[in-house]
PDB file of N, CA and C in Angstrom:
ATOM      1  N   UNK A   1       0.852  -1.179   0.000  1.00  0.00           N
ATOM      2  CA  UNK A   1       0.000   0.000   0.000  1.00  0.00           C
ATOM      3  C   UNK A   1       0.896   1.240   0.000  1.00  0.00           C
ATOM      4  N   UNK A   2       0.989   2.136  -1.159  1.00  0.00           N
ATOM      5  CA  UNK A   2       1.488   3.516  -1.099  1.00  0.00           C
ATOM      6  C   UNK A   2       0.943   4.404  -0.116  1.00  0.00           C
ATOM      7  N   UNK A   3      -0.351   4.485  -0.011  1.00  0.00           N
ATOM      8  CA  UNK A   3      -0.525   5.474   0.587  1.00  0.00           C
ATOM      9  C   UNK A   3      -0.389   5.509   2.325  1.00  0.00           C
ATOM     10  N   UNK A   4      -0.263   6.829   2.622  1.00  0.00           N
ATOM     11  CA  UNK A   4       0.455   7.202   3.748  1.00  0.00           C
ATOM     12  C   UNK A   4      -0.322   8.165   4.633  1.00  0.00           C
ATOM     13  N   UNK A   5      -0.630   7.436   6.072  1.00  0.00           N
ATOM     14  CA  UNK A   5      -1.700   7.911   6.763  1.00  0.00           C
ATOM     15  C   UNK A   5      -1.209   9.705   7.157  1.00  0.00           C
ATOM     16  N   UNK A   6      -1.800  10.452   6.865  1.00  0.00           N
ATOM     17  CA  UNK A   6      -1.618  11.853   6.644  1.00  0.00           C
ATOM     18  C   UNK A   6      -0.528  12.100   6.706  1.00  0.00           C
ATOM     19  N   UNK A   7       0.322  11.394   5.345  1.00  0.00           N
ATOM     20  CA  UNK A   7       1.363  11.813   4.561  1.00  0.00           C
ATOM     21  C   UNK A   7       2.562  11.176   5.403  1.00  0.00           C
ATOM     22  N   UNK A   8       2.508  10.712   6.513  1.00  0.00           N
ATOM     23  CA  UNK A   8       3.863  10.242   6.901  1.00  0.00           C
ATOM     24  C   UNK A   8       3.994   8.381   6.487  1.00  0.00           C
ATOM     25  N   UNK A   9       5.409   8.118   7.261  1.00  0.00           N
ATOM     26  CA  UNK A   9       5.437   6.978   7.480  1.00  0.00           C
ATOM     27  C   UNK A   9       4.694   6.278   8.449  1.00  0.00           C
ATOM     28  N   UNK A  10       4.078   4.906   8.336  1.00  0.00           N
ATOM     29  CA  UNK A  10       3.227   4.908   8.909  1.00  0.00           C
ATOM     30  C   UNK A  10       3.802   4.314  10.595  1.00  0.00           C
ATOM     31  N   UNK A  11       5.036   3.814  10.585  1.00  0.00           N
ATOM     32  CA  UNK A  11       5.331   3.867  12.007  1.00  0.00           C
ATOM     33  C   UNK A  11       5.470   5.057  12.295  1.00  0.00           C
ATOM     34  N   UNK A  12       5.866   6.006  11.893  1.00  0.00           N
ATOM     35  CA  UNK A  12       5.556   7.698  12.654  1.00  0.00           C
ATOM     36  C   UNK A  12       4.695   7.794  13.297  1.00  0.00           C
ATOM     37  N   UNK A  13       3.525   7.542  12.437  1.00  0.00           N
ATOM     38  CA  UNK A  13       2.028   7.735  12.478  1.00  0.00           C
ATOM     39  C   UNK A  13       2.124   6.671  13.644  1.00  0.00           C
ATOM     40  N   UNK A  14       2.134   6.028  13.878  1.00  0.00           N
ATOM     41  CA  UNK A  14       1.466   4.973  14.993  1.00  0.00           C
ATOM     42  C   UNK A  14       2.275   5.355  16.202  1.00  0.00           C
ATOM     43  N   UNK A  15       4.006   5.784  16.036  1.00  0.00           N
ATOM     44  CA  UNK A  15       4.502   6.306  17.324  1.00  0.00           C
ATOM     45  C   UNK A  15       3.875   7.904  17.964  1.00  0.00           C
ATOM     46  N   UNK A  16       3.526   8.230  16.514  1.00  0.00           N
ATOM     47  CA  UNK A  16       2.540   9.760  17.142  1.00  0.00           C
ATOM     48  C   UNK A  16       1.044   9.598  18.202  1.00  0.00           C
ATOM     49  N   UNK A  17       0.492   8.151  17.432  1.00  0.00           N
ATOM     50  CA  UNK A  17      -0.264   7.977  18.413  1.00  0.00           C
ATOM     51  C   UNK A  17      -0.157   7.753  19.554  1.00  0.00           C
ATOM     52  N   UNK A  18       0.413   6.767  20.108  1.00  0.00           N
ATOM     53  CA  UNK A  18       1.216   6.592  21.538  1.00  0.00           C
ATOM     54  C   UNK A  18       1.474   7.907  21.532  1.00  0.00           C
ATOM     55  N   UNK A  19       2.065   8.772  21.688  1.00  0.00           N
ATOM     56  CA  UNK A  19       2.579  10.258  22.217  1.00  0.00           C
ATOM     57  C   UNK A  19       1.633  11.365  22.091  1.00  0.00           C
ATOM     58  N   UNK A  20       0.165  11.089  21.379  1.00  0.00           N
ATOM     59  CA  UNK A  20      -0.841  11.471  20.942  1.00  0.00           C
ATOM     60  C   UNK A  20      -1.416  11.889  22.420  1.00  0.00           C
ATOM     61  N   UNK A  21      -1.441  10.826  23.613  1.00  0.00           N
ATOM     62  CA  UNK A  21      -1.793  10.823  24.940  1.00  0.00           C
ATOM     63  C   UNK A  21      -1.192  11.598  25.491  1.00  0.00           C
ATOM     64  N   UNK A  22      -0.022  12.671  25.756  1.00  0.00           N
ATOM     65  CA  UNK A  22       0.709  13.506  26.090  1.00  0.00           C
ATOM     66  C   UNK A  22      -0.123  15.009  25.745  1.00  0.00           C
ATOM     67  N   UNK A  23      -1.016  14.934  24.261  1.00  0.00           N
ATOM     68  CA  UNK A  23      -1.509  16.703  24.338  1.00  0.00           C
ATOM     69  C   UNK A  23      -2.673  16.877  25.697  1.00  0.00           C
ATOM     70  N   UNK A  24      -2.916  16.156  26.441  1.00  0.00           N
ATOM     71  CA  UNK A  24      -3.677  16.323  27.255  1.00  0.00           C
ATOM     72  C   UNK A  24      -2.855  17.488  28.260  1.00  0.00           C
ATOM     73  N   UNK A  25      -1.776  17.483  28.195  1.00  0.00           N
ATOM     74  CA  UNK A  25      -1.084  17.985  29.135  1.00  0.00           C
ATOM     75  C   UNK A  25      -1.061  19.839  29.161  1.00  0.00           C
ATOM     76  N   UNK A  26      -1.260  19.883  27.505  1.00  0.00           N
ATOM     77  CA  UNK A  26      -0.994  21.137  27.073  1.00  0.00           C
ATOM     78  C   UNK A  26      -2.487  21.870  26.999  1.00  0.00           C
ATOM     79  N   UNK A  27      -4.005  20.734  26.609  1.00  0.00           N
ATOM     80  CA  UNK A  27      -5.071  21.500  26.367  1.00  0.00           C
ATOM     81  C   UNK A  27      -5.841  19.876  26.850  1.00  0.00           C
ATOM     82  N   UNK A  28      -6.472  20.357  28.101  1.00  0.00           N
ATOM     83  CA  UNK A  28      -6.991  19.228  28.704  1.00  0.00           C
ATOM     84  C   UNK A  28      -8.002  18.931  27.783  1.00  0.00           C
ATOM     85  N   UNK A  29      -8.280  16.861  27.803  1.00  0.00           N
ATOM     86  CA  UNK A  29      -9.531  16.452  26.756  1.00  0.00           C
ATOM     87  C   UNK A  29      -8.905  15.976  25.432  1.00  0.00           C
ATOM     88  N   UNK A  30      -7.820  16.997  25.120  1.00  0.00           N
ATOM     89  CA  UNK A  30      -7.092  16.776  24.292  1.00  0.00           C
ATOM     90  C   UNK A  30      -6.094  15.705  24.165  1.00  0.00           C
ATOM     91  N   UNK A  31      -5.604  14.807  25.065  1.00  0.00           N
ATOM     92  CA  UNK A  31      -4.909  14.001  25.405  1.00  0.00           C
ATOM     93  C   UNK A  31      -6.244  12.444  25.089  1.00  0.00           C
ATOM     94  N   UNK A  32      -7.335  12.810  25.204  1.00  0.00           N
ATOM     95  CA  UNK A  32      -8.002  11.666  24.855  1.00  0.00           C
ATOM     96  C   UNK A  32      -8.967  12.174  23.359  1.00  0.00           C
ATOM     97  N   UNK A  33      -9.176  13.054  23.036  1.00  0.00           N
ATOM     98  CA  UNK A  33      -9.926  13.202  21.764  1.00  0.00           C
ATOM     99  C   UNK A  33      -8.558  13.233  20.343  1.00  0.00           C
ATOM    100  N   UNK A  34      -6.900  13.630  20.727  1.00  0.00           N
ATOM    101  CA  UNK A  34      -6.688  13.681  19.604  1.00  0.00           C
ATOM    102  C   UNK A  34      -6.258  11.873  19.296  1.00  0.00           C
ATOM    103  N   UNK A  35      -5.664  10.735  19.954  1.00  0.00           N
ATOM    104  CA  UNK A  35      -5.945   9.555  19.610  1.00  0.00           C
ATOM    105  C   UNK A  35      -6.371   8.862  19.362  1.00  0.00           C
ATOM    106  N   UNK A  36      -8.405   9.627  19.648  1.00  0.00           N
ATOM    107  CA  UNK A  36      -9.911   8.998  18.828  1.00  0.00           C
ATOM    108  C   UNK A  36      -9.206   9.220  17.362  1.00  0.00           C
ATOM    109  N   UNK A  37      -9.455  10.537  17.182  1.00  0.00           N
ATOM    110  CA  UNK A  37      -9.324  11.201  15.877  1.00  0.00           C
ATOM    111  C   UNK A  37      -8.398  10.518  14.746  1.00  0.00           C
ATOM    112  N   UNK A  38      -7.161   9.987  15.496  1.00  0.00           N
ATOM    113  CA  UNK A  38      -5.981   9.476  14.501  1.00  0.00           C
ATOM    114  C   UNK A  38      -6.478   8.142  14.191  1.00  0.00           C
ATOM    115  N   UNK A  39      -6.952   7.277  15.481  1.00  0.00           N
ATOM    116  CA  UNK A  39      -7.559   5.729  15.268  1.00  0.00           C
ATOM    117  C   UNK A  39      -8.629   5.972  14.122  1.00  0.00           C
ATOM    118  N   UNK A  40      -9.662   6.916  14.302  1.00  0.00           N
ATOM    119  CA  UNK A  40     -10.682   6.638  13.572  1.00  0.00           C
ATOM    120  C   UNK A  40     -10.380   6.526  12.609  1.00  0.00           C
ATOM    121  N   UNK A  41      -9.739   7.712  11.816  1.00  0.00           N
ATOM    122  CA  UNK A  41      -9.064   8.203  10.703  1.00  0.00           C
ATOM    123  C   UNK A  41      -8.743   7.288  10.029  1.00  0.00           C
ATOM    124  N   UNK A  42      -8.095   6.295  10.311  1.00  0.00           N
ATOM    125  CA  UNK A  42      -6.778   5.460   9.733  1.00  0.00           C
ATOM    126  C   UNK A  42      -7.155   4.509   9.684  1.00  0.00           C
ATOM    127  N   UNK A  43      -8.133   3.735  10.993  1.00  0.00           N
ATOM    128  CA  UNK A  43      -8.135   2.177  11.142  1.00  0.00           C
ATOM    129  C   UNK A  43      -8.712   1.449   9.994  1.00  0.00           C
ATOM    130  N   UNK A  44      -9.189   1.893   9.288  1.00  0.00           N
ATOM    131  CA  UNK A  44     -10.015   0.951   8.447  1.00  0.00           C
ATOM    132  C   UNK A  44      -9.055   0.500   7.017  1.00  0.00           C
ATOM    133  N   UNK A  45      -7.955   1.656   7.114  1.00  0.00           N
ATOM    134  CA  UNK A  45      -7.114   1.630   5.932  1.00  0.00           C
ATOM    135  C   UNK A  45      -5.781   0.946   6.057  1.00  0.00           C
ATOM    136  N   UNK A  46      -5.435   0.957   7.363  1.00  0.00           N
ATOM    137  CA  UNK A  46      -4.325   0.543   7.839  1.00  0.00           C
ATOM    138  C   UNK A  46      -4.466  -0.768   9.313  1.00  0.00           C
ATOM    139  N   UNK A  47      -4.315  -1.877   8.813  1.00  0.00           N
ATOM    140  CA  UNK A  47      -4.572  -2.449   9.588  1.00  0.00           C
ATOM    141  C   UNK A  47      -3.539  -2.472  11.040  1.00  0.00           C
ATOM    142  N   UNK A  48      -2.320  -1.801  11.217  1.00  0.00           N
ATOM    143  CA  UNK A  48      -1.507  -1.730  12.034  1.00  0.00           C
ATOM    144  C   UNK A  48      -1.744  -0.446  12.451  1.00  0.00           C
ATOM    145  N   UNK A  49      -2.346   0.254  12.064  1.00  0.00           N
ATOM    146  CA  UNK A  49      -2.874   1.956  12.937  1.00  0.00           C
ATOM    147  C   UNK A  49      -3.988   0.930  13.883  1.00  0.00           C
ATOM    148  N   UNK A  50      -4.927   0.373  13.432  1.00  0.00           N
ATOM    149  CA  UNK A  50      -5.995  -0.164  14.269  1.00  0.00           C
ATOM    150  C   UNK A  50      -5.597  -1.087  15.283  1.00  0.00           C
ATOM    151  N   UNK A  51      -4.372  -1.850  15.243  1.00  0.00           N
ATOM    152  CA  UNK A  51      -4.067  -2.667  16.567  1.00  0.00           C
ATOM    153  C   UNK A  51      -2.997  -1.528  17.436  1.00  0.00           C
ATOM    154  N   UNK A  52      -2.264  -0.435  16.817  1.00  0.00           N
ATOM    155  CA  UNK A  52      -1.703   0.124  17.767  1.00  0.00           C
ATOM    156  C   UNK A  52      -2.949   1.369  18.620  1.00  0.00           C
ATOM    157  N   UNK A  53      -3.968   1.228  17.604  1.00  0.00           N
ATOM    158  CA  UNK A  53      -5.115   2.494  18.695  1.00  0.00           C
ATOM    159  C   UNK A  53      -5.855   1.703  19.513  1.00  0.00           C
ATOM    160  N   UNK A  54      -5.853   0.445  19.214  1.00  0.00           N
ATOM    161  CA  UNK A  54      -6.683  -0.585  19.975  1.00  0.00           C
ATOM    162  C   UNK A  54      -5.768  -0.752  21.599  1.00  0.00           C
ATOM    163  N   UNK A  55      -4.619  -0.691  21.163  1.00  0.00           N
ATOM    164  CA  UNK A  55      -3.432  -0.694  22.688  1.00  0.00           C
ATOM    165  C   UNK A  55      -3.599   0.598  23.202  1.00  0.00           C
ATOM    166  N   UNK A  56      -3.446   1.173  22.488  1.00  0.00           N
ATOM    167  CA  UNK A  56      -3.793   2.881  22.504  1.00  0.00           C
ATOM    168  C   UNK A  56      -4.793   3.136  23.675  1.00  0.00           C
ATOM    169  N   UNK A  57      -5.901   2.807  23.314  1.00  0.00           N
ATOM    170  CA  UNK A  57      -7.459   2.966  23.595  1.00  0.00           C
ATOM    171  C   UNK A  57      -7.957   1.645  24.938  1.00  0.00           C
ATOM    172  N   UNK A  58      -7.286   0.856  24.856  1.00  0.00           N
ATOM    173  CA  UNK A  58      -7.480  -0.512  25.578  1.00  0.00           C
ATOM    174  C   UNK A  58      -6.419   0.245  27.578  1.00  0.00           C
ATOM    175  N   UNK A  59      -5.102   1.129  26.771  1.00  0.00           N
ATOM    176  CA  UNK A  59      -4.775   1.546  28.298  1.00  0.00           C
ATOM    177  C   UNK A  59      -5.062   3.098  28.975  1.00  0.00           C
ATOM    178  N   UNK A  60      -6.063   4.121  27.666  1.00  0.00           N
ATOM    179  CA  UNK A  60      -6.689   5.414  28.488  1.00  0.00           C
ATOM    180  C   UNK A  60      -7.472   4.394  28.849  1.00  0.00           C
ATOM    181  N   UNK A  61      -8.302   3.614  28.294  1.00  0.00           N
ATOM    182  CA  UNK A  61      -9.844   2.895  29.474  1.00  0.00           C
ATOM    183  C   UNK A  61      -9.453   2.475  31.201  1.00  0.00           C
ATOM    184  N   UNK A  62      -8.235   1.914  30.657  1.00  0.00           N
ATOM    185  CA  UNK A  62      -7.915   0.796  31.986  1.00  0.00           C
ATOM    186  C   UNK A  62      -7.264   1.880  33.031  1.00  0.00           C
ATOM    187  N   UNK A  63      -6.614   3.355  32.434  1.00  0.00           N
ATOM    188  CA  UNK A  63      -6.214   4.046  33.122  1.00  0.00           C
ATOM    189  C   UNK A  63      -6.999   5.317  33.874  1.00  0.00           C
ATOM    190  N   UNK A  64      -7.949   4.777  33.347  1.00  0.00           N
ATOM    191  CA  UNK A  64      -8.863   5.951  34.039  1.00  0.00           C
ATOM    192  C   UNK A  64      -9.965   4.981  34.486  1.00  0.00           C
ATOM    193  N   UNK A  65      -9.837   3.788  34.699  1.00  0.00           N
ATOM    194  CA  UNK A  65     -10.475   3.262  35.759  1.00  0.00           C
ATOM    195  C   UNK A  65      -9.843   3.045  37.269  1.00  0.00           C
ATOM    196  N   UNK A  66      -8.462   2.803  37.014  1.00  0.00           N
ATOM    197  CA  UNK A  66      -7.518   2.933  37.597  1.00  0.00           C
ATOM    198  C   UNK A  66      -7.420   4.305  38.689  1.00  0.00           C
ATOM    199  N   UNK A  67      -7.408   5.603  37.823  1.00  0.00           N
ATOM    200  CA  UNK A  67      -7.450   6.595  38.269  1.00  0.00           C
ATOM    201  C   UNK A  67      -8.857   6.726  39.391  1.00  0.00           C
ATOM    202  N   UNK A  68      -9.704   6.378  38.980  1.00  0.00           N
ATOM    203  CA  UNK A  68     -11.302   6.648  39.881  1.00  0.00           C
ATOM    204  C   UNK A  68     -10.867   5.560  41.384  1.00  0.00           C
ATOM    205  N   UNK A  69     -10.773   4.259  40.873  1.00  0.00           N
ATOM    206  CA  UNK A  69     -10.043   3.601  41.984  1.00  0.00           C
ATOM    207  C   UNK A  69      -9.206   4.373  42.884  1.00  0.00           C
ATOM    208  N   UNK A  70      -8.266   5.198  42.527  1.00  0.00           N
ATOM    209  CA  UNK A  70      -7.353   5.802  43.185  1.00  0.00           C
ATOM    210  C   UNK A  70      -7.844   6.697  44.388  1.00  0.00           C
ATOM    211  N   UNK A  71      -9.304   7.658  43.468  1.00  0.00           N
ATOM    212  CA  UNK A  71      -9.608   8.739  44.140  1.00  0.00           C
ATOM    213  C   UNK A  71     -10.225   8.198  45.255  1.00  0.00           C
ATOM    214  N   UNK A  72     -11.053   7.003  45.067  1.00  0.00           N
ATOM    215  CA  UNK A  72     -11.287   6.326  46.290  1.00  0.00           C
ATOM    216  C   UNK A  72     -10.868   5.770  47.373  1.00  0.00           C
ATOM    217  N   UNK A  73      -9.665   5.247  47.195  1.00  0.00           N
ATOM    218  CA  UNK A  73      -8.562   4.887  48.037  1.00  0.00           C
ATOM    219  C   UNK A  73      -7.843   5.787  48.809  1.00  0.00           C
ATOM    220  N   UNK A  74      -8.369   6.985  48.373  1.00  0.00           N
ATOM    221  CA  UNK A  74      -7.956   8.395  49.231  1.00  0.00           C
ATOM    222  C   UNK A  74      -8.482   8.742  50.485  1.00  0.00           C
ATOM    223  N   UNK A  75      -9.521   8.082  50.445  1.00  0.00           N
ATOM    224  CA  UNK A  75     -10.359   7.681  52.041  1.00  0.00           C
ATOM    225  C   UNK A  75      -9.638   7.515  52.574  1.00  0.00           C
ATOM    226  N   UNK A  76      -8.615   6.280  52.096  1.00  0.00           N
ATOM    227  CA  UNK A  76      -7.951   5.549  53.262  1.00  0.00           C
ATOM    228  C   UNK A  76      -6.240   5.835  53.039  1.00  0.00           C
ATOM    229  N   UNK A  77      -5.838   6.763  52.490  1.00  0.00           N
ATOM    230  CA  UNK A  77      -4.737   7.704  52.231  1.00  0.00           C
ATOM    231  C   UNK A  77      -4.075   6.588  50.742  1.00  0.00           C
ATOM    232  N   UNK A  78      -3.836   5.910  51.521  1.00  0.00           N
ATOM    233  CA  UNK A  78      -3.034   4.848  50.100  1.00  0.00           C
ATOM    234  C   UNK A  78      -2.986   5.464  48.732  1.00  0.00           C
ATOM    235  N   UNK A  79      -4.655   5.710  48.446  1.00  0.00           N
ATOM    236  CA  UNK A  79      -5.336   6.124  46.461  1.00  0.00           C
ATOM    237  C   UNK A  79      -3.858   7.252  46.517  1.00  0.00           C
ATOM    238  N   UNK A  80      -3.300   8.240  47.468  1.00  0.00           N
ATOM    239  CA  UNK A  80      -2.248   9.213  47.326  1.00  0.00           C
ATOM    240  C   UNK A  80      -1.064   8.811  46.662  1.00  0.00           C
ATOM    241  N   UNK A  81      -0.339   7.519  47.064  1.00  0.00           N
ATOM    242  CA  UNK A  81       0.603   7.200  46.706  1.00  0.00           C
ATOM    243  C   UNK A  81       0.235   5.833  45.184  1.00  0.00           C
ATOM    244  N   UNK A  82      -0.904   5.668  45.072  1.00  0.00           N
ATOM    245  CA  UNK A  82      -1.120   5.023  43.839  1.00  0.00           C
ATOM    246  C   UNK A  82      -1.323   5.873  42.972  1.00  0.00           C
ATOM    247  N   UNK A  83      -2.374   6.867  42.774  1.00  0.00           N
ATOM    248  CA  UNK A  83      -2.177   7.721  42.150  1.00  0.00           C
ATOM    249  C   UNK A  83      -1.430   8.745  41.371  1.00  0.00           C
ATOM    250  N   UNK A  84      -0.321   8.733  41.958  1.00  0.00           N
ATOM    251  CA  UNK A  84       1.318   8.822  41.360  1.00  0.00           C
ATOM    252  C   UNK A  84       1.706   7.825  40.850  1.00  0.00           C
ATOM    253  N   UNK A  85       1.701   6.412  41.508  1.00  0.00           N
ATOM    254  CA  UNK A  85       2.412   5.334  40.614  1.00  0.00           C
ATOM    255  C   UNK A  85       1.441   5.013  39.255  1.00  0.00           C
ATOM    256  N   UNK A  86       0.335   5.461  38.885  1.00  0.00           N
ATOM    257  CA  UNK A  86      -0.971   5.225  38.031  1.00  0.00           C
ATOM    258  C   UNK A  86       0.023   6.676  36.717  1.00  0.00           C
ATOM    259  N   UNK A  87       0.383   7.420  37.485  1.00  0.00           N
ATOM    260  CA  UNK A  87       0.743   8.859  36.519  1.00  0.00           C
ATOM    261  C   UNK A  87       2.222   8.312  36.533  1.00  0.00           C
ATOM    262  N   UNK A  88       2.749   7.566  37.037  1.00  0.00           N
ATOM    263  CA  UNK A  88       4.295   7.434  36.573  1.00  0.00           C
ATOM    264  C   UNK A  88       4.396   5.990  35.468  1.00  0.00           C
ATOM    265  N   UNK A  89       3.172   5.291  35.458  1.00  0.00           N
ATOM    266  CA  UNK A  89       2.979   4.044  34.561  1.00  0.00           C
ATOM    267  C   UNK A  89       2.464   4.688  32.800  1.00  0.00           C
ATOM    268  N   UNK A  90       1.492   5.782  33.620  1.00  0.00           N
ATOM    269  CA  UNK A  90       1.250   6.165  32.093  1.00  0.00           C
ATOM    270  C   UNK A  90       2.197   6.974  31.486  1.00  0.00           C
ATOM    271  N   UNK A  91       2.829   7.496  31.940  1.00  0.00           N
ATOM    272  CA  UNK A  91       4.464   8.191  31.407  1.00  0.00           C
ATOM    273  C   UNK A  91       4.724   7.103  30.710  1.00  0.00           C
ATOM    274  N   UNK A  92       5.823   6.530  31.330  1.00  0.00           N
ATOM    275  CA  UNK A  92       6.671   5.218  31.123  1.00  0.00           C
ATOM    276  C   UNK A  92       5.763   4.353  29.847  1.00  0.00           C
ATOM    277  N   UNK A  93       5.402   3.787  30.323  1.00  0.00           N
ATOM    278  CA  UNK A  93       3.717   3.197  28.991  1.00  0.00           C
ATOM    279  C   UNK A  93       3.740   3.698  27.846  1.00  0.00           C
ATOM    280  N   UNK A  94       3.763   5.097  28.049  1.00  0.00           N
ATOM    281  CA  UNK A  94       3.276   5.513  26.720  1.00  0.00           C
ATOM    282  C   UNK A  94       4.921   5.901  26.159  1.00  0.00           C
ATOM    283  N   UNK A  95       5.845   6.269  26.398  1.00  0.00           N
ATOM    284  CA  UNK A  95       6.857   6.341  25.722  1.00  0.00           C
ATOM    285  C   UNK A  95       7.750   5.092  25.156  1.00  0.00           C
ATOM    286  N   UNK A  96       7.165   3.680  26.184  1.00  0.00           N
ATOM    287  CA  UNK A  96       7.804   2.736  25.744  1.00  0.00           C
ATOM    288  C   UNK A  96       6.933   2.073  24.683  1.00  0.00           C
ATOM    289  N   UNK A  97       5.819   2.596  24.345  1.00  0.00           N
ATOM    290  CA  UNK A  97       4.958   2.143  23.415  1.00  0.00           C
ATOM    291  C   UNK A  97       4.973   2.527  22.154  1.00  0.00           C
ATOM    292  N   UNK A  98       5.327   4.278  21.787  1.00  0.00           N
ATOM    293  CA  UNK A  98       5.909   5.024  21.341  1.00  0.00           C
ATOM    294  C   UNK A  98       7.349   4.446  20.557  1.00  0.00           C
ATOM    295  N   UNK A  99       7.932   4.105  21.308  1.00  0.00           N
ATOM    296  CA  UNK A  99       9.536   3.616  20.734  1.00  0.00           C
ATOM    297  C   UNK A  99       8.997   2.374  19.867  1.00  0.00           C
ATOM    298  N   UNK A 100       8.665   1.314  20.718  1.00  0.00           N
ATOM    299  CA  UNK A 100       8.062  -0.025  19.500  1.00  0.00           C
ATOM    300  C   UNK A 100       7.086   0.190  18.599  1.00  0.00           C
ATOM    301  N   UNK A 101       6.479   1.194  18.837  1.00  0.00           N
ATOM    302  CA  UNK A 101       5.886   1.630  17.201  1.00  0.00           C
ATOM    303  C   UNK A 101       6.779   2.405  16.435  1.00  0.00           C
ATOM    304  N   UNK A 102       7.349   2.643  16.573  1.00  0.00           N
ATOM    305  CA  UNK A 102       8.783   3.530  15.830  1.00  0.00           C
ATOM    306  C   UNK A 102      10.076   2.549  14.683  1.00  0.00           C
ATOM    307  N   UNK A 103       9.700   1.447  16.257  1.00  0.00           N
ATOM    308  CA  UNK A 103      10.368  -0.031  15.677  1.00  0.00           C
ATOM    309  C   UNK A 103       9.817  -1.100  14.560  1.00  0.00           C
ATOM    310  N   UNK A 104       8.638  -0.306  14.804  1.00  0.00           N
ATOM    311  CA  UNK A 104       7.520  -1.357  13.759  1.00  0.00           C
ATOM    312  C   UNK A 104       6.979  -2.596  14.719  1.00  0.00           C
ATOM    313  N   UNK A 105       6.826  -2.746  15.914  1.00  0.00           N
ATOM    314  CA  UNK A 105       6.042  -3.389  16.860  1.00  0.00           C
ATOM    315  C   UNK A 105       4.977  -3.009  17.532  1.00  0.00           C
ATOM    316  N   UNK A 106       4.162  -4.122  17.872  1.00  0.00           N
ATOM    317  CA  UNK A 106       2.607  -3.299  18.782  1.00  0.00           C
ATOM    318  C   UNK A 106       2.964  -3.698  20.084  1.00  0.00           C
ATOM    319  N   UNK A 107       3.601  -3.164  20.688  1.00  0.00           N
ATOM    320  CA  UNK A 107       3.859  -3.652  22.657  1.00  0.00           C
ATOM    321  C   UNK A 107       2.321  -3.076  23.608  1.00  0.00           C
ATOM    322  N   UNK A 108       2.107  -3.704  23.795  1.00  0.00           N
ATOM    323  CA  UNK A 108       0.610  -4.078  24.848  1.00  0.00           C
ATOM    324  C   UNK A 108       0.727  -3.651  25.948  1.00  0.00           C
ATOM    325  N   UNK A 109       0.802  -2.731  26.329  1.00  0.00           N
ATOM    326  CA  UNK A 109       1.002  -1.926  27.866  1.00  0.00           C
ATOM    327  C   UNK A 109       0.580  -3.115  28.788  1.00  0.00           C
ATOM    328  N   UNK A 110       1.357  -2.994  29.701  1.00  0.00           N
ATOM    329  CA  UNK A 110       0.976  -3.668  30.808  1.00  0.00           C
ATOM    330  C   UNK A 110      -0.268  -3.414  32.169  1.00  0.00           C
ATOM    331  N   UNK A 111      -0.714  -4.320  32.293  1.00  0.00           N
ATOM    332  CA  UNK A 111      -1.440  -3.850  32.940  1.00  0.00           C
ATOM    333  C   UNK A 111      -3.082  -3.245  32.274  1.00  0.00           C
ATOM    334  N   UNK A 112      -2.931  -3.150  31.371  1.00  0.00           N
ATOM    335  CA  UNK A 112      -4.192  -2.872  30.608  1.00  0.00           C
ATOM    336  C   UNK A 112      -5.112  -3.046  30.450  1.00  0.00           C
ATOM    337  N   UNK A 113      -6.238  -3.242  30.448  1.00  0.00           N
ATOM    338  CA  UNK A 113      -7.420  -4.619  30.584  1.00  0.00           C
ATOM    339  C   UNK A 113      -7.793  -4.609  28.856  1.00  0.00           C
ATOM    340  N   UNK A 114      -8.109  -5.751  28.419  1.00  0.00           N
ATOM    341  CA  UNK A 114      -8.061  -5.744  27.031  1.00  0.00           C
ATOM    342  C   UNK A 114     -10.018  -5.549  26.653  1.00  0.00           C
ATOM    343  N   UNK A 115     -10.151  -4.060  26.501  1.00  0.00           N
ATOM    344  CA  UNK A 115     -11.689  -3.768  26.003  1.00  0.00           C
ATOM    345  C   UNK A 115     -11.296  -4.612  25.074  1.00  0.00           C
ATOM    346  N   UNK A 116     -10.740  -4.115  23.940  1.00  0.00           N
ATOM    347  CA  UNK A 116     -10.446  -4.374  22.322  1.00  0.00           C
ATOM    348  C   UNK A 116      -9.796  -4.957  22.093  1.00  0.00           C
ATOM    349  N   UNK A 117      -9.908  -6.291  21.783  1.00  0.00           N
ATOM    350  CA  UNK A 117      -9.119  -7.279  21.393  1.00  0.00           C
ATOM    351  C   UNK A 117      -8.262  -6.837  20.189  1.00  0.00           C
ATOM    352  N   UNK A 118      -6.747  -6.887  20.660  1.00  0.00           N
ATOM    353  CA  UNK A 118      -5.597  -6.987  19.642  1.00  0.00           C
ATOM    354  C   UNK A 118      -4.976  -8.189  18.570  1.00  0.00           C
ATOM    355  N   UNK A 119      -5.179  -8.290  17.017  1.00  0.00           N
ATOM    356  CA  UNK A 119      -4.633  -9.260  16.834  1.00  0.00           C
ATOM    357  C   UNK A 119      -3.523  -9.664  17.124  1.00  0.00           C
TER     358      UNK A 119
END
């Protein structure tokens, strides 16, 4: 297939997604609407955009269930110090996810719960 998901290479494109989760930082919402946008875009044309948004999409779910867990656990002080380790996993996660799509691999975050089954 020549063509090229908005003009790049398409491991670019799939390491942009992984790092796609980072604009949240700069314009909140944005960290989860611009990795809809790239999955939607692409998946149907590219079958390796759709298993890396599916990893993509499979660890904001699991991480923001994670996160609500946390706030609850704040009752009992603990959710304080998980709640950091929840924000130091999705760092780490997403840059090491980032690199193996760069590599031309789909690495499966850990810890993830699988909504969307990955081939």
């Amino acid at each position: 297939m020549n063509e090229k998901p908005w003009g790049m290479e398409q491991n670019t494109y799939c390491m942009l997604l992984h790092l796609s989760q980072f604009a949240g930082f700069a314009f909140p919402g944005l960290g989860l609407a611009m990795p809809i946008v790239m999955w939607a875009t692409n998946k149907d044309s590219f079958p390796e955009i759709d298993r890396h948004g599916k990893v993509v999409f499979n660890w904001i779910i699991s991480s923001i269930i994670y996160y609500i867990i946390c706030v609850i656990l704040m009752l009992v002080v603990i959710g304080f110090v998980l709640i950091f380790v929840v924000a130091i996993l999705s760092f780490v996660f997403t840059i090491i996810g980032a690199i193996k799509a760069n590599e031309g691999k789909v690495w499966r975050y850990p810890l993830s719960i699988p909504f969307f089954k990955v081939d």
